[in-house]
Protein backbone atom coordinates (compact mmCIF):
# COMPACT_ATOMS: atom_id res chain seq x y z
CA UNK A 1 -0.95 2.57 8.96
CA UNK A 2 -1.18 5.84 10.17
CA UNK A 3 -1.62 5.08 14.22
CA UNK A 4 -3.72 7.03 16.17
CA UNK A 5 -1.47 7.60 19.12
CA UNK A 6 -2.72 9.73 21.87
CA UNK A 7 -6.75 8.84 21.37
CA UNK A 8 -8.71 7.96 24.57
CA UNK A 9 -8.96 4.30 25.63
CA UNK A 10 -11.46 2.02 23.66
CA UNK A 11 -14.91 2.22 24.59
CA UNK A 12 -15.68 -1.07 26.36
CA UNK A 13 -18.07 -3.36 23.90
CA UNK A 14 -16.25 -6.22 24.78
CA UNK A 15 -19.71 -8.14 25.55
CA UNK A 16 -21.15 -7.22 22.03
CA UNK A 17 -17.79 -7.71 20.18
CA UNK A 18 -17.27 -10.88 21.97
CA UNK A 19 -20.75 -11.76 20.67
CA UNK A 20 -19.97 -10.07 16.73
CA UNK A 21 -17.11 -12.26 16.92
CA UNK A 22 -18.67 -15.13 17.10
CA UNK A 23 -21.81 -15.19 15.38
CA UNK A 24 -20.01 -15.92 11.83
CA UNK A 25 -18.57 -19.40 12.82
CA UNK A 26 -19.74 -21.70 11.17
CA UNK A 27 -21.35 -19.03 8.63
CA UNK A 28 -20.69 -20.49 4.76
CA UNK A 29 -19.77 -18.05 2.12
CA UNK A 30 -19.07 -19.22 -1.64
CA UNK A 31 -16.22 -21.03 -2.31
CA UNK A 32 -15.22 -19.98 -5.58
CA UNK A 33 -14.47 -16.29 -4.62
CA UNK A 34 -15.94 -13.91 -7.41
CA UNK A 35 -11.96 -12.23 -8.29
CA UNK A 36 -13.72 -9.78 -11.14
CA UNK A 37 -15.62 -8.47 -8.34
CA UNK A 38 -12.97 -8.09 -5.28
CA UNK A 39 -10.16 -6.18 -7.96
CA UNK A 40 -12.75 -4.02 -9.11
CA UNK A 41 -13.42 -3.34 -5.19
CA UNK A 42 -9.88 -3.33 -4.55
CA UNK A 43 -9.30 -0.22 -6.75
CA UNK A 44 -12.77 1.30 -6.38
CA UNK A 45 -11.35 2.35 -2.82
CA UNK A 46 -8.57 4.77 -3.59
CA UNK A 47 -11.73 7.31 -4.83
CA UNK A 48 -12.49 6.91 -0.63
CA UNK A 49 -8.76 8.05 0.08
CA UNK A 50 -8.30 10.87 -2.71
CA UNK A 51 -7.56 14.65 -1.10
CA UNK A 52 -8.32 17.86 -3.57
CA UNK A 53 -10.38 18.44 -5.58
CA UNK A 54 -12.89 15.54 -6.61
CA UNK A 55 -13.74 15.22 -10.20
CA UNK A 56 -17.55 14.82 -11.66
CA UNK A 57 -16.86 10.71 -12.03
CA UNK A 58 -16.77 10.52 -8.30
CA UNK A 59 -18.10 6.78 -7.55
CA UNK A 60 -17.64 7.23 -4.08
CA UNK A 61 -20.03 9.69 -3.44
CA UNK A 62 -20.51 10.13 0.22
CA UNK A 63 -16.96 11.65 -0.09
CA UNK A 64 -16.41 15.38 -0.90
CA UNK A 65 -13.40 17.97 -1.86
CA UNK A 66 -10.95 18.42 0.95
CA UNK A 67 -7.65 20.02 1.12
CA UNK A 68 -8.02 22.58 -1.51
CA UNK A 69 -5.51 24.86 -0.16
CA UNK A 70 -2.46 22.03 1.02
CA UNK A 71 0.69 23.67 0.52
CA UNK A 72 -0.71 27.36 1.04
CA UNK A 73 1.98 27.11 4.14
CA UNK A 74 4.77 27.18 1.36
CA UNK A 75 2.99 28.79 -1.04
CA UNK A 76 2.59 26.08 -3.20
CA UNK A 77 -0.09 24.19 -4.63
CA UNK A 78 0.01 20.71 -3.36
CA UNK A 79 -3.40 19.83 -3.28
CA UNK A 80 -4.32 16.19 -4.19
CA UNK A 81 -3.37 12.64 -3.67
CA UNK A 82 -4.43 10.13 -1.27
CA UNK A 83 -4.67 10.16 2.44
CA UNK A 84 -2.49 6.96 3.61
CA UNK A 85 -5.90 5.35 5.94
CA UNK A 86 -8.31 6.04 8.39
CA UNK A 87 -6.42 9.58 8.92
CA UNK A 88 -6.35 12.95 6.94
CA UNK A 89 -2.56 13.23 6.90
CA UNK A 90 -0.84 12.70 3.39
CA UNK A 91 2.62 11.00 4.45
CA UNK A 92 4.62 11.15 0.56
CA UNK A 93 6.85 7.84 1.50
CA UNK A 94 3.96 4.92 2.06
CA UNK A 95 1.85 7.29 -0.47
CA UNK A 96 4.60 6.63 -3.30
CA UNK A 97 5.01 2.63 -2.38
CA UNK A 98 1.29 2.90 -2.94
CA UNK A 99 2.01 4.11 -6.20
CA UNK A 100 4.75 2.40 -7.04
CA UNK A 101 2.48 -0.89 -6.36
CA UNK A 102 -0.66 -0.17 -8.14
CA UNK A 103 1.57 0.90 -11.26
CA UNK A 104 3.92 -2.78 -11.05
CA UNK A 105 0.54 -4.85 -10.76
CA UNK A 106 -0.62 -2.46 -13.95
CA UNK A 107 2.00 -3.40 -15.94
CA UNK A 108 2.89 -6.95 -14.51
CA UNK A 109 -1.24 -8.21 -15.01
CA UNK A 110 -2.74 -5.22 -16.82
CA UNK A 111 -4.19 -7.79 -19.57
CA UNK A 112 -5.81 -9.63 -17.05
CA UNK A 113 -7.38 -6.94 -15.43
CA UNK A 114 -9.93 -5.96 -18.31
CA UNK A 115 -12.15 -2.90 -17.79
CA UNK A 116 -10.55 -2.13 -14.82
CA UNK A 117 -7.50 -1.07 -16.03
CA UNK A 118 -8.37 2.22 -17.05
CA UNK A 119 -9.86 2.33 -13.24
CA UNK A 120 -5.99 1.50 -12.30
CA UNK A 121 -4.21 4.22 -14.36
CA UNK A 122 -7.01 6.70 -12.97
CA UNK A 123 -5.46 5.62 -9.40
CA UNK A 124 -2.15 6.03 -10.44
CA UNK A 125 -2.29 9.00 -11.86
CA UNK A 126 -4.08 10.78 -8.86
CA UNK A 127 -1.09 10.10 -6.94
CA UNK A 128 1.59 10.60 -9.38
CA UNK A 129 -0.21 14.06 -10.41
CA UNK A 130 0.36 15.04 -6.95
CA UNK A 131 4.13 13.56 -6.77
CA UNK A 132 5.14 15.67 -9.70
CA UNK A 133 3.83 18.78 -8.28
CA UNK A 134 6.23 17.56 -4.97
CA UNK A 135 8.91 17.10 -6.87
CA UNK A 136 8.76 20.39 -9.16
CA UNK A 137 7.24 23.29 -7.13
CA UNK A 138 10.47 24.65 -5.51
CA UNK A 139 13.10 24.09 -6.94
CA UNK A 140 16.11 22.34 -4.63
CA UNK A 141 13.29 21.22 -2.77
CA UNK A 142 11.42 17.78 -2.60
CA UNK A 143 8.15 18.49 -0.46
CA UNK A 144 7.29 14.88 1.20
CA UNK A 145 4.15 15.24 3.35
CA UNK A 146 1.11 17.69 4.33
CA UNK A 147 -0.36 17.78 7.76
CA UNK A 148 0.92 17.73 11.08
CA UNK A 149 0.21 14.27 12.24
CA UNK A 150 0.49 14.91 15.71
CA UNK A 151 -2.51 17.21 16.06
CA UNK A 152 -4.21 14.84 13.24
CA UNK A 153 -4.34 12.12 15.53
CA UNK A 154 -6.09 13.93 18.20
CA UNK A 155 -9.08 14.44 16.12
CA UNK A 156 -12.03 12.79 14.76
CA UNK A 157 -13.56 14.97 11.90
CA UNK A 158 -13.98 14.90 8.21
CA UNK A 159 -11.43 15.21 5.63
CA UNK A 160 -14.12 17.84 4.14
CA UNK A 161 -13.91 19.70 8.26
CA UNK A 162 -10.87 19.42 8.83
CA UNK A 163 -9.08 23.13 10.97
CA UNK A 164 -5.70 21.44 11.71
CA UNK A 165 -2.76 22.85 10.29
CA UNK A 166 -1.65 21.49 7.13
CA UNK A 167 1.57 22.13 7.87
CA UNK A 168 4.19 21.53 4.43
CA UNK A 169 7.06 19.44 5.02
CA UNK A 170 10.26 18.84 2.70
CA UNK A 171 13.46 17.12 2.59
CA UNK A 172 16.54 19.22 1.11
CA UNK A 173 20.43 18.92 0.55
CA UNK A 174 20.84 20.23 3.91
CA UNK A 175 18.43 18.01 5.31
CA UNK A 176 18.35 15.25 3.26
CA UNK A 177 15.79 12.40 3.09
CA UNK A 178 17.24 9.25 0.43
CA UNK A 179 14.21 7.05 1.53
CA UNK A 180 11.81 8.95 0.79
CA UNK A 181 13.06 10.19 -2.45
CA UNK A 182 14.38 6.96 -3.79
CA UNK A 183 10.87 5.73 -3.50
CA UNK A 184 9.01 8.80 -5.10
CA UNK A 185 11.81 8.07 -8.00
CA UNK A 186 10.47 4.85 -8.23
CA UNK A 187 7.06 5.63 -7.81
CA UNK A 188 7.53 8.24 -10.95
CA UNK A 189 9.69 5.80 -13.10
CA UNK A 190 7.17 2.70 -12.50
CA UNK A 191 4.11 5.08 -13.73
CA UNK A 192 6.02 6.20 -16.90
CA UNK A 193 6.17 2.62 -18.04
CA UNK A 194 2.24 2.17 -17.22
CA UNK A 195 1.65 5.20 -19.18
CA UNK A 196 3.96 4.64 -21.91
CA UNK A 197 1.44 3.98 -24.51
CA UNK A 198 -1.94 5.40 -23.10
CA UNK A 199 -0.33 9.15 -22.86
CA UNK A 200 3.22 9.39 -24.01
CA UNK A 201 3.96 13.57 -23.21
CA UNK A 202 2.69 12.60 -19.59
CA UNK A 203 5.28 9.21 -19.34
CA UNK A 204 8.11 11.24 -20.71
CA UNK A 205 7.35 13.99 -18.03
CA UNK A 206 7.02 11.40 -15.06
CA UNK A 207 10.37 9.46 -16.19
CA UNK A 208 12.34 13.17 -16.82
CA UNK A 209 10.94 13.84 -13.35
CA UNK A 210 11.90 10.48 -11.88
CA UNK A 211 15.74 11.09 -13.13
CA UNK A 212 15.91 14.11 -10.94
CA UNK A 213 14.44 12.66 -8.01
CA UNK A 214 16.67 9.74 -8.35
CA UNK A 215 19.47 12.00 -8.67
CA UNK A 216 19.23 13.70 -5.82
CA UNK A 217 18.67 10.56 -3.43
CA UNK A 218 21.92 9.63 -4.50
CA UNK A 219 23.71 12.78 -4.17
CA UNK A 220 22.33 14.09 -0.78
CA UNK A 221 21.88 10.81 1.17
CA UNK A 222 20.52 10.38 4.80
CA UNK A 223 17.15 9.10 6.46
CA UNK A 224 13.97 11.25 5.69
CA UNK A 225 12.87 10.28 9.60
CA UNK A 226 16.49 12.82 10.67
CA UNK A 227 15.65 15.54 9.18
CA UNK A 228 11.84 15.56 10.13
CA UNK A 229 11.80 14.00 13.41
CA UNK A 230 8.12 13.92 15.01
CA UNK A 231 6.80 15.09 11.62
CA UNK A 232 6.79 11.17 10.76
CA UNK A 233 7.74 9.53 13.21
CA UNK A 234 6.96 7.10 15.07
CA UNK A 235 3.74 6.69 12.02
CA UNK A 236 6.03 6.51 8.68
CA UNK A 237 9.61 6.38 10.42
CA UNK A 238 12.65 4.85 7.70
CA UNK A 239 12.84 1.86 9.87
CA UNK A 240 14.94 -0.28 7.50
CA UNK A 241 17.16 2.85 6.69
CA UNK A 242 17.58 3.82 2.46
CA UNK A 243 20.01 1.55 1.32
CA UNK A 244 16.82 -0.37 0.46
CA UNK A 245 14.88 2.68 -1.37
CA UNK A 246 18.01 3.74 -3.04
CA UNK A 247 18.28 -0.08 -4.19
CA UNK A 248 14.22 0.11 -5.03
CA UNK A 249 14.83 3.37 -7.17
CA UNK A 250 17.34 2.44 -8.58
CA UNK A 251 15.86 -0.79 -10.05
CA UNK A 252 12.78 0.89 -11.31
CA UNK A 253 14.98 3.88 -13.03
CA UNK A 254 16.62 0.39 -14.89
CA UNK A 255 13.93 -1.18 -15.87
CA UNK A 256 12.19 2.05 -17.07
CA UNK A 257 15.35 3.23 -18.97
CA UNK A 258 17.76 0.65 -19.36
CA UNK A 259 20.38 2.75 -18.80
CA UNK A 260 23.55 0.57 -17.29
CA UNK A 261 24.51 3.78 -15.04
CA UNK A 262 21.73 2.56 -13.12
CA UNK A 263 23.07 -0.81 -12.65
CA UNK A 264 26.32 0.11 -11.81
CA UNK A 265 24.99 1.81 -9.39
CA UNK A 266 22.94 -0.80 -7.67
CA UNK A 267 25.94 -2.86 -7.28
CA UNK A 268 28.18 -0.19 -5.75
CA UNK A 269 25.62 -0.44 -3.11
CA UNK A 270 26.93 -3.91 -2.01
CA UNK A 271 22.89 -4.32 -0.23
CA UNK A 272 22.63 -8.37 0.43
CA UNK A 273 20.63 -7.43 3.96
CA UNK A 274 18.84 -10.83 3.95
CA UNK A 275 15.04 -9.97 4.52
CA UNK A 276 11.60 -12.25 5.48
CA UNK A 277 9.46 -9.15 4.78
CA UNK A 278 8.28 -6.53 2.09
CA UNK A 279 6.44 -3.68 2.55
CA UNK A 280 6.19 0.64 2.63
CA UNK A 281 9.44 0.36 4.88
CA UNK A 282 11.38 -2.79 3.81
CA UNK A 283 12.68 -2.89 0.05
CA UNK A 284 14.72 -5.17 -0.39
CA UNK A 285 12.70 -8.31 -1.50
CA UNK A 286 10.47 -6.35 -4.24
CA UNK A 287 13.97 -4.86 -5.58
CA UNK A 288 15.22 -8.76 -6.07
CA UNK A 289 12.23 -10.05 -7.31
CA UNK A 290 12.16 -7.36 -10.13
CA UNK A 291 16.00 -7.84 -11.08
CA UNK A 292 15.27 -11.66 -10.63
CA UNK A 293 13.07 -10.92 -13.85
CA UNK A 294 16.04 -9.93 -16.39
CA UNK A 295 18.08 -13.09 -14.81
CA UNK A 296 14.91 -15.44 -15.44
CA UNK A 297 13.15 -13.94 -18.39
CA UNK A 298 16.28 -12.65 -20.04
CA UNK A 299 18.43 -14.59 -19.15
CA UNK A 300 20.77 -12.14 -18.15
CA UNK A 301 23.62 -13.67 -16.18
CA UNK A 302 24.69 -10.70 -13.96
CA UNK A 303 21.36 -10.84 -12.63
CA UNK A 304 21.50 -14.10 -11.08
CA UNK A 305 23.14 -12.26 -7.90
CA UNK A 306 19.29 -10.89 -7.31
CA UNK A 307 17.49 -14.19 -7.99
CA UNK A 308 19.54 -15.90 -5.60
CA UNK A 309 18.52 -13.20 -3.51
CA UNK A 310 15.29 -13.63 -4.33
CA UNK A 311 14.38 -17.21 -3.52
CA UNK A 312 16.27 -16.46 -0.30
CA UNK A 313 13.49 -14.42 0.77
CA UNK A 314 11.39 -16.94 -0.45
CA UNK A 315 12.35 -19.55 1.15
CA UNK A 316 11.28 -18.12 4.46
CA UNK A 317 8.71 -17.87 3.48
CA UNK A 318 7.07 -20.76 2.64
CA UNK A 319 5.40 -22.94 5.34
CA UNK A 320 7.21 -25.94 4.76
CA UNK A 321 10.52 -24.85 4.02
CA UNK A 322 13.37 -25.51 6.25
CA UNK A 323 14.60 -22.36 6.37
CA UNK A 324 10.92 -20.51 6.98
CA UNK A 325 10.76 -17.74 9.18
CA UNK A 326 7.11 -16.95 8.96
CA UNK A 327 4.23 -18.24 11.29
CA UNK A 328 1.01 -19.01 9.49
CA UNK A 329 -2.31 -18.86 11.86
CA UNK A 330 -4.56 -21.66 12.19
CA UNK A 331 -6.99 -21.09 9.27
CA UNK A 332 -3.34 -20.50 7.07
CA UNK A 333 -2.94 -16.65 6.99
CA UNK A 334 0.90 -15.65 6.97
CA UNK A 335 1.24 -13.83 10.50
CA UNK A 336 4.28 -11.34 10.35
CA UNK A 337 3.62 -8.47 13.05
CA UNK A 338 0.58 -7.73 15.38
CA UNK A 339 0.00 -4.51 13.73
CA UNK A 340 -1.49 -4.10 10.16
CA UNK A 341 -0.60 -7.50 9.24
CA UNK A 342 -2.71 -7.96 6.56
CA UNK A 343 0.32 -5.27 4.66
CA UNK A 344 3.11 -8.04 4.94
CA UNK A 345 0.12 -10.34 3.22
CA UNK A 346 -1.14 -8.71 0.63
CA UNK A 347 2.90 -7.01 -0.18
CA UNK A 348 4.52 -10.79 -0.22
CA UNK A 349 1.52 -12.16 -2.11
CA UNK A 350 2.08 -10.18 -4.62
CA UNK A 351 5.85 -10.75 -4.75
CA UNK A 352 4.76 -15.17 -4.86
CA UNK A 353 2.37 -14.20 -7.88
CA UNK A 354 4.74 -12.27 -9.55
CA UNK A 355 8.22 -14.41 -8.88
CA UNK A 356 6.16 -17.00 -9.55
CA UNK A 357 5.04 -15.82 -13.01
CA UNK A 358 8.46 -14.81 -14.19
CA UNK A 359 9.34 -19.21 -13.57
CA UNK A 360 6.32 -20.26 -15.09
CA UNK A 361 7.85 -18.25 -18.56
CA UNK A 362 11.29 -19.71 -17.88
CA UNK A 363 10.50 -22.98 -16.49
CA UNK A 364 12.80 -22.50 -13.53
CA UNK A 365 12.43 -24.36 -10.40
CA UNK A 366 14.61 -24.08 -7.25
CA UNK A 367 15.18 -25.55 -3.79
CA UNK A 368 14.59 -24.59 -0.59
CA UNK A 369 17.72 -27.42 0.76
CA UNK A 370 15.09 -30.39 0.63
CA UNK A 371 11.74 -28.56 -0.80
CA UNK A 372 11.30 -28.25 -4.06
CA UNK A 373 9.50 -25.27 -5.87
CA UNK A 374 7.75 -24.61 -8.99
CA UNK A 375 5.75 -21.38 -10.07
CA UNK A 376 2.51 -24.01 -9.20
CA UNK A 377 3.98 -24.02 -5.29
CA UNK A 378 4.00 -20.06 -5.05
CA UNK A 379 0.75 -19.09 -6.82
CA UNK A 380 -0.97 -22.04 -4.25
CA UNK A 381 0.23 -20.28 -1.47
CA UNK A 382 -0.21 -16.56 -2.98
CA UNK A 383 -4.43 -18.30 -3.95
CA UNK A 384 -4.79 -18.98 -0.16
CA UNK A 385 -3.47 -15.86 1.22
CA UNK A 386 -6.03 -14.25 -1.10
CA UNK A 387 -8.84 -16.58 -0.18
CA UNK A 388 -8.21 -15.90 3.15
CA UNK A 389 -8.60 -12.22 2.89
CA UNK A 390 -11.88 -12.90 0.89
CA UNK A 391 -13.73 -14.82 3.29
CA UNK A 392 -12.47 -18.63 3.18
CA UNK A 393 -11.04 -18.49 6.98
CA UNK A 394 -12.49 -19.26 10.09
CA UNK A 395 -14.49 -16.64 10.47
CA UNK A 396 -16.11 -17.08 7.09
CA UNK A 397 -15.69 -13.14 6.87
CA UNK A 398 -14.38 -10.97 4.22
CA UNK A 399 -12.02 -8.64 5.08
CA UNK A 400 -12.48 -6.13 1.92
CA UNK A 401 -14.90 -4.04 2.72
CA UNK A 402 -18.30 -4.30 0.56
CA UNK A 403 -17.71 -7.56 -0.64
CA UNK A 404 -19.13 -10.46 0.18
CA UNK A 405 -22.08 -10.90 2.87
CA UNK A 406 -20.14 -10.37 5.80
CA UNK A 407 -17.49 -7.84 6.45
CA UNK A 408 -15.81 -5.33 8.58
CA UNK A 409 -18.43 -3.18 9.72
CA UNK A 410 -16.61 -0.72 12.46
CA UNK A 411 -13.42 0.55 10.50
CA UNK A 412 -10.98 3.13 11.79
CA UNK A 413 -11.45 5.49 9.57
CA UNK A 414 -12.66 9.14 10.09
CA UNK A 415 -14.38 9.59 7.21
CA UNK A 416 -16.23 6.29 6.90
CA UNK A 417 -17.22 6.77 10.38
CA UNK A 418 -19.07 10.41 10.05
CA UNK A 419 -21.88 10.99 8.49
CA UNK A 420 -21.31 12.79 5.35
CA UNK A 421 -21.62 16.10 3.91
CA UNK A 422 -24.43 15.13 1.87
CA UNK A 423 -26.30 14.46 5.09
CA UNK A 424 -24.91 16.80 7.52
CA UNK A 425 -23.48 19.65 6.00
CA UNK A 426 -22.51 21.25 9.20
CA UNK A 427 -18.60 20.68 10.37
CA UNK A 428 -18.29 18.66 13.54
CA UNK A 429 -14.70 20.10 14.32
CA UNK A 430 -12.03 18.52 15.59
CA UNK A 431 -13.90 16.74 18.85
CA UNK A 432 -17.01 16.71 16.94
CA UNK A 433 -16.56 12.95 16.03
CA UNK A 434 -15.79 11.01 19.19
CA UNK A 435 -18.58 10.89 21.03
CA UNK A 436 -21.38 10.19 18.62
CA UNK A 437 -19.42 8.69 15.81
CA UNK A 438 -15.90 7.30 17.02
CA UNK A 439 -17.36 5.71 20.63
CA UNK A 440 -20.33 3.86 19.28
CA UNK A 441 -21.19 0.23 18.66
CA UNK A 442 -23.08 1.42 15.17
CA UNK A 443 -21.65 0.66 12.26
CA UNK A 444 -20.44 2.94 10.18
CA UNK A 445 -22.59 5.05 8.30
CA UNK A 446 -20.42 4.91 4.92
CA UNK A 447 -19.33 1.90 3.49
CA UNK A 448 -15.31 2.54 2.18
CA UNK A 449 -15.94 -0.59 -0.60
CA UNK A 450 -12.66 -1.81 -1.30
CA UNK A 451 -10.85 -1.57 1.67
CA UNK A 452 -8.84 -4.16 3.12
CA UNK A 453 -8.43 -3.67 6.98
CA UNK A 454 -5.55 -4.29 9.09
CA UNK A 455 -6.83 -7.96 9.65
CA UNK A 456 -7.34 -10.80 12.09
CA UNK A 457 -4.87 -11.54 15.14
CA UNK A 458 -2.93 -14.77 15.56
CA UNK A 459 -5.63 -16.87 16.66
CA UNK A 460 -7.64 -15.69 13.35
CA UNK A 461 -10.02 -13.54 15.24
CA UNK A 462 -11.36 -9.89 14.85
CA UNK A 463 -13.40 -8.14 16.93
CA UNK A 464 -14.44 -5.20 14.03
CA UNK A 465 -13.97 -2.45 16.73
CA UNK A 466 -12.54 0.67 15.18
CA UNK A 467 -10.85 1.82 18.37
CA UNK A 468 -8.40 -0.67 17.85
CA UNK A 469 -6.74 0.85 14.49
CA UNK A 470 -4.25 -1.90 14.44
CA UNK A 471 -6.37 -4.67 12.88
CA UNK A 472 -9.56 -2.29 11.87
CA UNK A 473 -7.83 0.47 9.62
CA UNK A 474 -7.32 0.17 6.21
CA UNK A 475 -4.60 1.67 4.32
CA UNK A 476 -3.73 2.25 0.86
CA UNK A 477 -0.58 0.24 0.43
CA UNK A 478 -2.43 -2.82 1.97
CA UNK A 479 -4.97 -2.49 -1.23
CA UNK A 480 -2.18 -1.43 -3.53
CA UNK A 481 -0.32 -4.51 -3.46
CA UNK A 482 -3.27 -6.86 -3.73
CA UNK A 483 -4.61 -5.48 -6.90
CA UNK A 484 -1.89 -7.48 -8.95
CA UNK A 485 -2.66 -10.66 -7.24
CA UNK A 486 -6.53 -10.16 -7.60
CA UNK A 487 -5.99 -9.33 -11.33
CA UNK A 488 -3.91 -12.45 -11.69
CA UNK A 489 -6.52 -14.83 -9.96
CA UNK A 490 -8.94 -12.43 -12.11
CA UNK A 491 -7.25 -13.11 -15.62
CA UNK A 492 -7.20 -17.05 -14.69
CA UNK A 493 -10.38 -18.25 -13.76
CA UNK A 494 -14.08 -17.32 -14.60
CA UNK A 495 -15.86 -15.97 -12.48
């Protein structure tokens, strides 16, 4: 999430929050969770996210044309893709593990996902129209965000207002950035493969593209977070380092081409960093669980390096394995870190759906020492993680936006919050949306369908009070990686 350091303290509702809390106990919603509805949600929210210039098809109507001139600072035109949540910023690295996400879950469940995935490619393609233009508007330069978060943060306006400087940032041979690139690479490589057949000129440009980008991760390495300091950090900092994105890019740039230079290459980088997590930052366990597939469903033997990898991870993560490392909250929600937790969810759901489906084709079981899996064992646990998020927890309260009858009301997000153009056309500015709109116990005026929010604490509780952006902002890689999940629950049951 983008985190909205340096905002005043929270406005104190704690007496009506207290009470919102509360009231749902004990509140019933269906049981049999309408899937169709929540992945068509799911995706409808990237149209709330998109920056440039919004076409005629716009679904999402309270939301307008912003950031028309992004990259005027360089003189480039880097107008489009998605801002990452409740923010106006466009960071490039969780952007592209967005992408990179939506486009695996296309081409892992795109059968099961119907009329929606047209609605999917549409969301890939905003981005990766906007990585390509990153990647190829200056040559021996990779540009890798627009905005300067810093001053960002210390607003509360419109995307369509904003008069903060959208400053153009880049990574470079001299200042390198390995993370970031490796996962644009992948990002690019992943969406060639989803685009393969639906528009072949534009799959051979993103894959021609994603060679390059790949290329010079390897070549030039170092951390993205060194050579552009406060420009992402602490929001989008390279934590795990890019070993793991160079590993990530690597594996997509294999699977999309086959090419064994690519495999040489991911074993020259000797990464067997054991891991109990998988998100924007962290790598490592999406990388084995895609390299698992050519061990399992091709039985490929030098691959069996990765699935042993793979059920590794796995194995701490299920609740009742001996080696787990992951606390699950009363009501059964896997509880990683305080903030954003619902990204470690939805991000390791989908790798239990998916890992899961590549066993159920090869029959494969495993052990965790004395627990034995099957596919049946991970797609339980990957069902009640989604369940959870849907509404079957203690609060009986969805936490996707729009569906279901209850919901996060308050969200942390600046456009959500504000009334919209459509119904005040004059700018509030950069203070303009504290008082009235930020420090309020209203709801907010425009309903961001789709969006998953940061999520309960540890005790399953959630206050829905967007001054506290660490369970009440959504973000696009929390949706991202639950679209494959919801397409799988989607494609098996009726709804």
């Amino acid at each position: 999430m983008a985190l909205t350091r340096g905002l005043a303290s929270s406005l104190c509702l704690s007496v009506f929050l207290f009470s919102f809390t509360f009231l749902f106990w004990g509140t019933s919603v269906q049981g049999n969770p309408n899937y169709r509805d929540a992945l068509a949600k799911s995706i409808l929210f990237f149209q709330g996210q998109r920056s440039g210039r919004l076409p005629g098809g716009q679904e999402m109507s309270w939301r307008f044309s912003s950031g028309l001139s992004d990259g005027s600072f360089a003189n480039v035109d880097l107008s489009g893709g998605y801002y990452d949540a409740g923010d106006n910023v466009k960071f490039n690295f969780p952007m592209a593990f967005t992408t990179t996400m939506l486009s695996w879950a296309t081409l892992e469940y795109g059968r099961k996902m119907g009329p929606e995935v047209g609605n999917a490619r549409a969301a890939i393609r905003w981005a990766t129209d906007y990585l390509l233009k990153c990647a190829t508007a200056t040559p021996g330069r990779l540009y890798v965000g627009v905005g300067d978060p810093n001053t960002d943060h210390k607003c509360w306006e419109r995307p369509e207002d904003m008069d903060t400087a959208r400053s153009v940032y880049w990574v470079s041979s001299s200042s390198p950035g390995s993370d970031v690139a490796g996962e644009m690479a992948a990002a690019l490589a992943a969406a060639s493969m989803v685009f393969r057949k639906a528009d072949p000129k534009y799959a051979r440009l993103l894959l021609r593209t994603a060679k390059n980008v790949m290329q010079f991760a390897m070549q030039y390495r170092g951390a993205y977070s060194d050579s552009l300091g406060s420009a992402v950090c602490p929001f989008y900092c390279s934590y795990s380092g890019y070993k793991d994105e160079l590993l990530w890019g690597a594996t997509w740039l294999l699977r999309a081409t086959h090419d064994v230079s690519y495999f040489n290459f991911i074993q020259s980088l000797g990464a067997n960093d054991a891991t109990d997590l998988f998100s924007w930052d962290n790598k490592y366990a999406g990388a084995r669980v895609l390299l698992s597939r050519n061990a399992l469903v091709e039985n490929d033997k030098a691959f069996e390096r990765f699935r042993q990898q793979a059920e590794d991870f796995i194995c701490h993560i299920l609740p009742n394995s001996p080696s787990s490392s992951t606390q699950y909250t009363q009501g059964g929600l896997m509880y990683k870190l305080g903030e954003s937790n619902l990204q470690y969810v939805t991000s390791i759901t989908f790798l239990l759906t998916t890992y899961g489906k590549y066993m159920s084709a090869s029959r494969h079981t495993f052990n965790c020492e004395s627990l034995y899996v099957t596919a049946n064992t991970l797609k339980a646990l990957a069902k009640k993680q989604v369940i959870y998020i849907l509404g079957e927890n203690p609060l009986k309260m969805s936490y996707m936006v729009g569906y279901g009858p209850y919901y996060p009301k308050r969200i942390h997000h600046r456009g959500s919050s504000i009334p919209s153009v459509s119904t005040h056309p004059q700018s509030f500015g950069c203070d303009g949306g504290f008082q009235p709109f930020f420090y309020t116990a209203n709801p907010n005026p425009n309903v961001l369908t789709g969006a998953i929010v940061g999520g309960p604490n540890q005790n399953d509780g959630y206050p829905d009070d967007r001054t506290d952006y660490s369970h009440s902002e959504p973000a696009t890689y929390i949706n991202a990686a639950i679209v494959g999940p919801l397409a799988y629950f989607a494609g098996s049951h009726t709804n």
